[in-house]
Protein backbone atom coordinates (compact mmCIF):
# COMPACT_ATOMS: atom_id res chain seq x y z
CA UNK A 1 -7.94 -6.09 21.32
CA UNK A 2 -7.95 -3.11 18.94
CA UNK A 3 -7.06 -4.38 15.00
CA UNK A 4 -5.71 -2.86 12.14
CA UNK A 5 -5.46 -4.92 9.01
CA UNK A 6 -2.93 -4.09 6.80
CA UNK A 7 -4.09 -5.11 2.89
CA UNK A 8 -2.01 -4.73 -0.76
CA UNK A 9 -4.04 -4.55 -2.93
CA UNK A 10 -5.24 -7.49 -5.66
CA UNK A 11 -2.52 -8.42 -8.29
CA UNK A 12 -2.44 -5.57 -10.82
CA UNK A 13 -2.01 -5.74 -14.73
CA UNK A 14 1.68 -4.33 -14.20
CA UNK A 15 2.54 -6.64 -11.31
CA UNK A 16 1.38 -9.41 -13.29
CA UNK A 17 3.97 -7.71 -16.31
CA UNK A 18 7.04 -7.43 -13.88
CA UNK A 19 6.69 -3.59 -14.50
CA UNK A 20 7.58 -0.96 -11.25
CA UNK A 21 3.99 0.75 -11.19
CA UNK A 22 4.95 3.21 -8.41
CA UNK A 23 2.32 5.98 -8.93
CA UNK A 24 1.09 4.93 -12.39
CA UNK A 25 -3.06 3.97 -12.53
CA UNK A 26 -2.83 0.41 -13.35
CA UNK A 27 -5.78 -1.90 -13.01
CA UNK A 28 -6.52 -4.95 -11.78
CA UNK A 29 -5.98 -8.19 -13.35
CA UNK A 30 -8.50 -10.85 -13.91
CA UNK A 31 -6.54 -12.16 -10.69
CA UNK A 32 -6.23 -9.12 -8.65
CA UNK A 33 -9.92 -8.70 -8.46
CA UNK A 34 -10.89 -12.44 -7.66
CA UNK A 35 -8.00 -11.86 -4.98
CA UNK A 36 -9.99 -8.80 -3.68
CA UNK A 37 -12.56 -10.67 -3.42
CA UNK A 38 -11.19 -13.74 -1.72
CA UNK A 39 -9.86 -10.84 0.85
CA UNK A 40 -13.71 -9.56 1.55
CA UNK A 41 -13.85 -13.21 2.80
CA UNK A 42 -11.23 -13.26 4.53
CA UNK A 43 -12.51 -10.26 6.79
CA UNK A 44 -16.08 -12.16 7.34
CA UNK A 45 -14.67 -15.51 7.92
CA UNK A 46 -12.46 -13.97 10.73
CA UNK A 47 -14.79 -12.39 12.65
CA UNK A 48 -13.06 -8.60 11.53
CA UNK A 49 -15.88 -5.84 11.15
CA UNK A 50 -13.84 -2.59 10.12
CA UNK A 51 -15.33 0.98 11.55
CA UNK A 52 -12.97 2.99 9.12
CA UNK A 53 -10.77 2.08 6.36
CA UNK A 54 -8.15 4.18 4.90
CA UNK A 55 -7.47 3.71 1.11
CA UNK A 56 -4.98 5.05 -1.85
CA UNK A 57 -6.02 7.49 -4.21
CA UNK A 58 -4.90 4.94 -6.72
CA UNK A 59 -7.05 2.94 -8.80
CA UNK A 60 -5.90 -0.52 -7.83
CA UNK A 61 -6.30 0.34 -4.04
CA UNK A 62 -9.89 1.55 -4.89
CA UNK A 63 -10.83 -1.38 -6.48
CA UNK A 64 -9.63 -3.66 -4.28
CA UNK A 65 -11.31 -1.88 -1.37
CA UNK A 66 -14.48 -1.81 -3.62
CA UNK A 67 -14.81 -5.27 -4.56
CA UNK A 68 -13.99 -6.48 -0.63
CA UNK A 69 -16.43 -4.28 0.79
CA UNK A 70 -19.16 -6.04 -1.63
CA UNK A 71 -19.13 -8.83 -0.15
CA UNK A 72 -19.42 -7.60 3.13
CA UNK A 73 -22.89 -6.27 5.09
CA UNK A 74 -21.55 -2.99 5.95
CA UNK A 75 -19.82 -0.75 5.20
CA UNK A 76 -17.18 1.52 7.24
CA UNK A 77 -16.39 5.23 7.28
CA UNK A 78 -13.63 5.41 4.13
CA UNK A 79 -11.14 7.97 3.86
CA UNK A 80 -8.81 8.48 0.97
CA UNK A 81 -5.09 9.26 0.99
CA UNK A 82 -2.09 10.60 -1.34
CA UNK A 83 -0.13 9.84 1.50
CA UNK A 84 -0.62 6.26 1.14
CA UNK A 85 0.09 5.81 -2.85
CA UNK A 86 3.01 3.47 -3.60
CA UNK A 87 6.20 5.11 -3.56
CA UNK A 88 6.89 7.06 -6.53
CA UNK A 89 9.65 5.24 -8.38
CA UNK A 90 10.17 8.46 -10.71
CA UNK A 91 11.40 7.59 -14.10
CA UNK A 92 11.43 3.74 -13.49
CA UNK A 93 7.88 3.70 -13.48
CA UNK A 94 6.80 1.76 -16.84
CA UNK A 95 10.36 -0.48 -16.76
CA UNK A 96 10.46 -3.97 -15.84
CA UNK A 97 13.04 -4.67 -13.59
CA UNK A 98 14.94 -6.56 -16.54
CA UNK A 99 14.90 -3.18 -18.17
CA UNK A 100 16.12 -1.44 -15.32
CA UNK A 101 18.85 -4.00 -14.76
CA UNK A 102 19.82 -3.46 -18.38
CA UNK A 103 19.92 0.14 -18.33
CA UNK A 104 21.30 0.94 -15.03
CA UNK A 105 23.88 -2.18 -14.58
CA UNK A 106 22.66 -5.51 -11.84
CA UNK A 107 24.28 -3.35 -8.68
CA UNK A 108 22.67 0.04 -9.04
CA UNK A 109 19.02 -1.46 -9.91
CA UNK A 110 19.12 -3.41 -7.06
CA UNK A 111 20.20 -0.12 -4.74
CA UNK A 112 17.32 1.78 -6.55
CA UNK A 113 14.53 -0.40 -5.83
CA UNK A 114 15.52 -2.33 -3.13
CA UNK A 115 17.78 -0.21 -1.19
CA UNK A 116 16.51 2.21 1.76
CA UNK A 117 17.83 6.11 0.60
CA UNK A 118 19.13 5.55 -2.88
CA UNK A 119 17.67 8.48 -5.20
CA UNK A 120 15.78 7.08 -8.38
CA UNK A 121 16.09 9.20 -11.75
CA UNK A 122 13.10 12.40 -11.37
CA UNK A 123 10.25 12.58 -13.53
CA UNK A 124 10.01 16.13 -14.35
CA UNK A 125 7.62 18.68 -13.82
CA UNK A 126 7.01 18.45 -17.73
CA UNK A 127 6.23 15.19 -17.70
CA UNK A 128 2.23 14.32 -18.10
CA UNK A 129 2.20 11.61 -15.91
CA UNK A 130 4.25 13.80 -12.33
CA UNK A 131 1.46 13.88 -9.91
CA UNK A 132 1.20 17.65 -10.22
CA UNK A 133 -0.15 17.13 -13.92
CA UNK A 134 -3.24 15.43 -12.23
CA UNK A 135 -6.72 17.20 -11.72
CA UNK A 136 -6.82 13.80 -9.37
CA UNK A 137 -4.33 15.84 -6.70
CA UNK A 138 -5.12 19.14 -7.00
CA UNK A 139 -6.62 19.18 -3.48
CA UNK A 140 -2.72 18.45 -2.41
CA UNK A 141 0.06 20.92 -2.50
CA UNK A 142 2.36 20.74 -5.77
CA UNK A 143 4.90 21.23 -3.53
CA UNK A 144 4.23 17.90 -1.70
CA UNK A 145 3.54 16.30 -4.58
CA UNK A 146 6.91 13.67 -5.42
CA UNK A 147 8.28 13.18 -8.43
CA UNK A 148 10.38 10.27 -7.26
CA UNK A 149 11.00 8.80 -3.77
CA UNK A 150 13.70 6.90 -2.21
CA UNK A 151 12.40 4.29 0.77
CA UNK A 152 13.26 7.17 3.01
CA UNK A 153 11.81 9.74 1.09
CA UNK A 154 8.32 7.81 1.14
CA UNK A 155 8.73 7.03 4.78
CA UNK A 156 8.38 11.01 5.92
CA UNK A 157 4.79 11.02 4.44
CA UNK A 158 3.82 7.53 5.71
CA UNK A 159 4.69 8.01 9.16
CA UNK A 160 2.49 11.22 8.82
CA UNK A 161 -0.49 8.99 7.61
CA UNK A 162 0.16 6.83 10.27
CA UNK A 163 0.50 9.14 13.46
CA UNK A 164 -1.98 11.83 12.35
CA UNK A 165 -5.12 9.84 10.83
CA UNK A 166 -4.46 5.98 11.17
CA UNK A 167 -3.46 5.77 14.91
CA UNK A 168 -5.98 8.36 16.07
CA UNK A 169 -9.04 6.63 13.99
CA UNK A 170 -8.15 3.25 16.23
CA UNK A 171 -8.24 5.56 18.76
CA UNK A 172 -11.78 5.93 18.25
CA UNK A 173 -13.03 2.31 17.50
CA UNK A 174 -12.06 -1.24 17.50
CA UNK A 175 -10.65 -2.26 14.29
CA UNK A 176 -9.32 0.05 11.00
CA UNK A 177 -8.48 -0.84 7.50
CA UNK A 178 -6.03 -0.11 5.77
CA UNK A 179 -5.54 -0.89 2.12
CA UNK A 180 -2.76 0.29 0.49
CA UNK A 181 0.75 -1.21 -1.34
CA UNK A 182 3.71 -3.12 -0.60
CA UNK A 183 6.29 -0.54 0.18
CA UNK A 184 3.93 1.41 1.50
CA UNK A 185 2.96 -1.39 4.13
CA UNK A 186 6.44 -2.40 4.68
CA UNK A 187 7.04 0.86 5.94
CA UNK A 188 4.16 1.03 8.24
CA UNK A 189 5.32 -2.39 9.74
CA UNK A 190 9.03 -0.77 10.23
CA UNK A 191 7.34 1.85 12.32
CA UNK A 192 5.26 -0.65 14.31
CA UNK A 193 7.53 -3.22 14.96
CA UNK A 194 10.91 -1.75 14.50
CA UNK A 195 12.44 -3.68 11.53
CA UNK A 196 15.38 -2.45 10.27
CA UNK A 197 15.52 0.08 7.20
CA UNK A 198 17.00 -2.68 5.11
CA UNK A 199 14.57 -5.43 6.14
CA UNK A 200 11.43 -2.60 5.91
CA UNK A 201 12.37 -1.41 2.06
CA UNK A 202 12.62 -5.68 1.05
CA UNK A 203 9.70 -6.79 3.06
CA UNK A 204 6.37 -6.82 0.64
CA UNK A 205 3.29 -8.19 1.80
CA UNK A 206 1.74 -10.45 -1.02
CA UNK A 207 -1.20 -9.22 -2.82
CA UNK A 208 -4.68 -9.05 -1.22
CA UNK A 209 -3.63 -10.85 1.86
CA UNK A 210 -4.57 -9.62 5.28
CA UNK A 211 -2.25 -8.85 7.83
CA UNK A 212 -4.03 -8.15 11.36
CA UNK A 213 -1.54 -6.22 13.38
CA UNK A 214 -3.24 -6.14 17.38
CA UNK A 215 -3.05 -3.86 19.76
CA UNK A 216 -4.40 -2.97 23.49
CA UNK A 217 -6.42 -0.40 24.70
CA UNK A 218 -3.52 1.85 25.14
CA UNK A 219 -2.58 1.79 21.65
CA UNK A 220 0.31 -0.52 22.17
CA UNK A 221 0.88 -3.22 19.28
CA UNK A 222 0.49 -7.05 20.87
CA UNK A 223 0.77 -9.42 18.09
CA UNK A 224 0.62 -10.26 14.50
CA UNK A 225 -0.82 -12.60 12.20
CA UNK A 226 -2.33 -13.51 8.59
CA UNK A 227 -5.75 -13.97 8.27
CA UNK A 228 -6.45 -17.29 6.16
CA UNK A 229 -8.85 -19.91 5.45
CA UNK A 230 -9.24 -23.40 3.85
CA UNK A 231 -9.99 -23.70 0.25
CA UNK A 232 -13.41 -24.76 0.47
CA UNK A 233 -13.97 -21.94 2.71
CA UNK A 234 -12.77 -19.23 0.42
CA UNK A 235 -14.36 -20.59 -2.74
């Protein structure tokens, strides 16, 4: 069976704050990088030797993909991606979700970040931290470039990801990685196993856990599961 293992990234300083991160370059915590680790592991333990992995062009994605692969005795053919940053959560980036709550009443937050095609509040051109502002994406069109996604919004460019690079690197081998964030995962497993839009923008894979997602020779997906391992193993 082909593979694809689907991997958030280690715990991040934000996550560990409550904070929506979205498309801001938080670290890792002290946690999020022994979790990387732990996930290099993982991979080894199960037998999983990855010919290509696709990664974020955020920091906490790199990292994570960094600090698996040194624990590992190879290393695969890595391509980075805008397309698979978080979703930008526009001006609700920096908030915890108290704050948001606060600001924007119980009902509304909960639409915003939970909900499939509510809007969030646009960060403006203006504003230093809008992707266009960043020497990191001027290889992408500003045009592309969000300033704040709904679910739906980020779906368009994830199913691009998916279809154009991810499916046809699998294609070509026998197992791809794929390390990138929660929403951003969710959405890929909507478009592989049909969940609903509701269930795909509340479903978040926990932090630097793999999911192996299986598929036959004709590309069609078989089965799921986590990879995991007894304590003693992983220490």
């Amino acid at each position: 069976m082909k593979k694809i293992v689907l991997l958030r990234h280690g715990e991040s300083v934000w996550n560990n704050e409550g904070r929506i991160t979205g498309w801001t370059d938080i670290g890792l915590s002290d946690k999020g990088r022994d979790e990387a680790c732990r996930a290099g592991r993982l991979l080894r333990l199960g037998g999983i030797r990855a010919d290509v992995a696709f990664v974020s062009m955020l920091v906490r994605a790199e990292d994570t993909l960094d600090i698996l692969l040194s624990g590992l005795d190879y290393r695969p053919e890595i391509h980075r991606s805008w397309r698979l940053n978080e979703r930008h959560f526009g001006l609700l980036q920096g908030m915890t979700y108290g704050e948001i709550a606060s600001h924007y009443g119980e009902e509304r937050y909960k639409s915003m970040v939970y909900g499939y095609d509510t809007p969030v509040p646009q960060m403006p051109l203006s504003d230093r931290r809008h992707p266009v502002n960043s020497a990191r994406y001027a290889s992408v069109s500003p045009g592309l470039l969000p300033g704040g996604e709904s679910f739906h919004d980020m779906m368009l460019r994830v199913r691009g990801v998916w279809e154009e690079d991810i499916m046809p690197a699998l294609a070509g081998c026998s197992a791809v990685l794929v390390v990138s964030h929660g929403n951003v995962l969710g959405g890929i497993l909507r478009l592989v196993k049909g969940l609903s839009d509701d269930m795909a923008a509340s479903f978040i894979l926990p932090n630097a856990a793999p999911l192996v997602l299986e598929f036959d020779d004709s590309l069609h997906f078989a089965r799921d599961y986590m990879l995991d391992c007894n304590d003693t193993l992983c220490r």
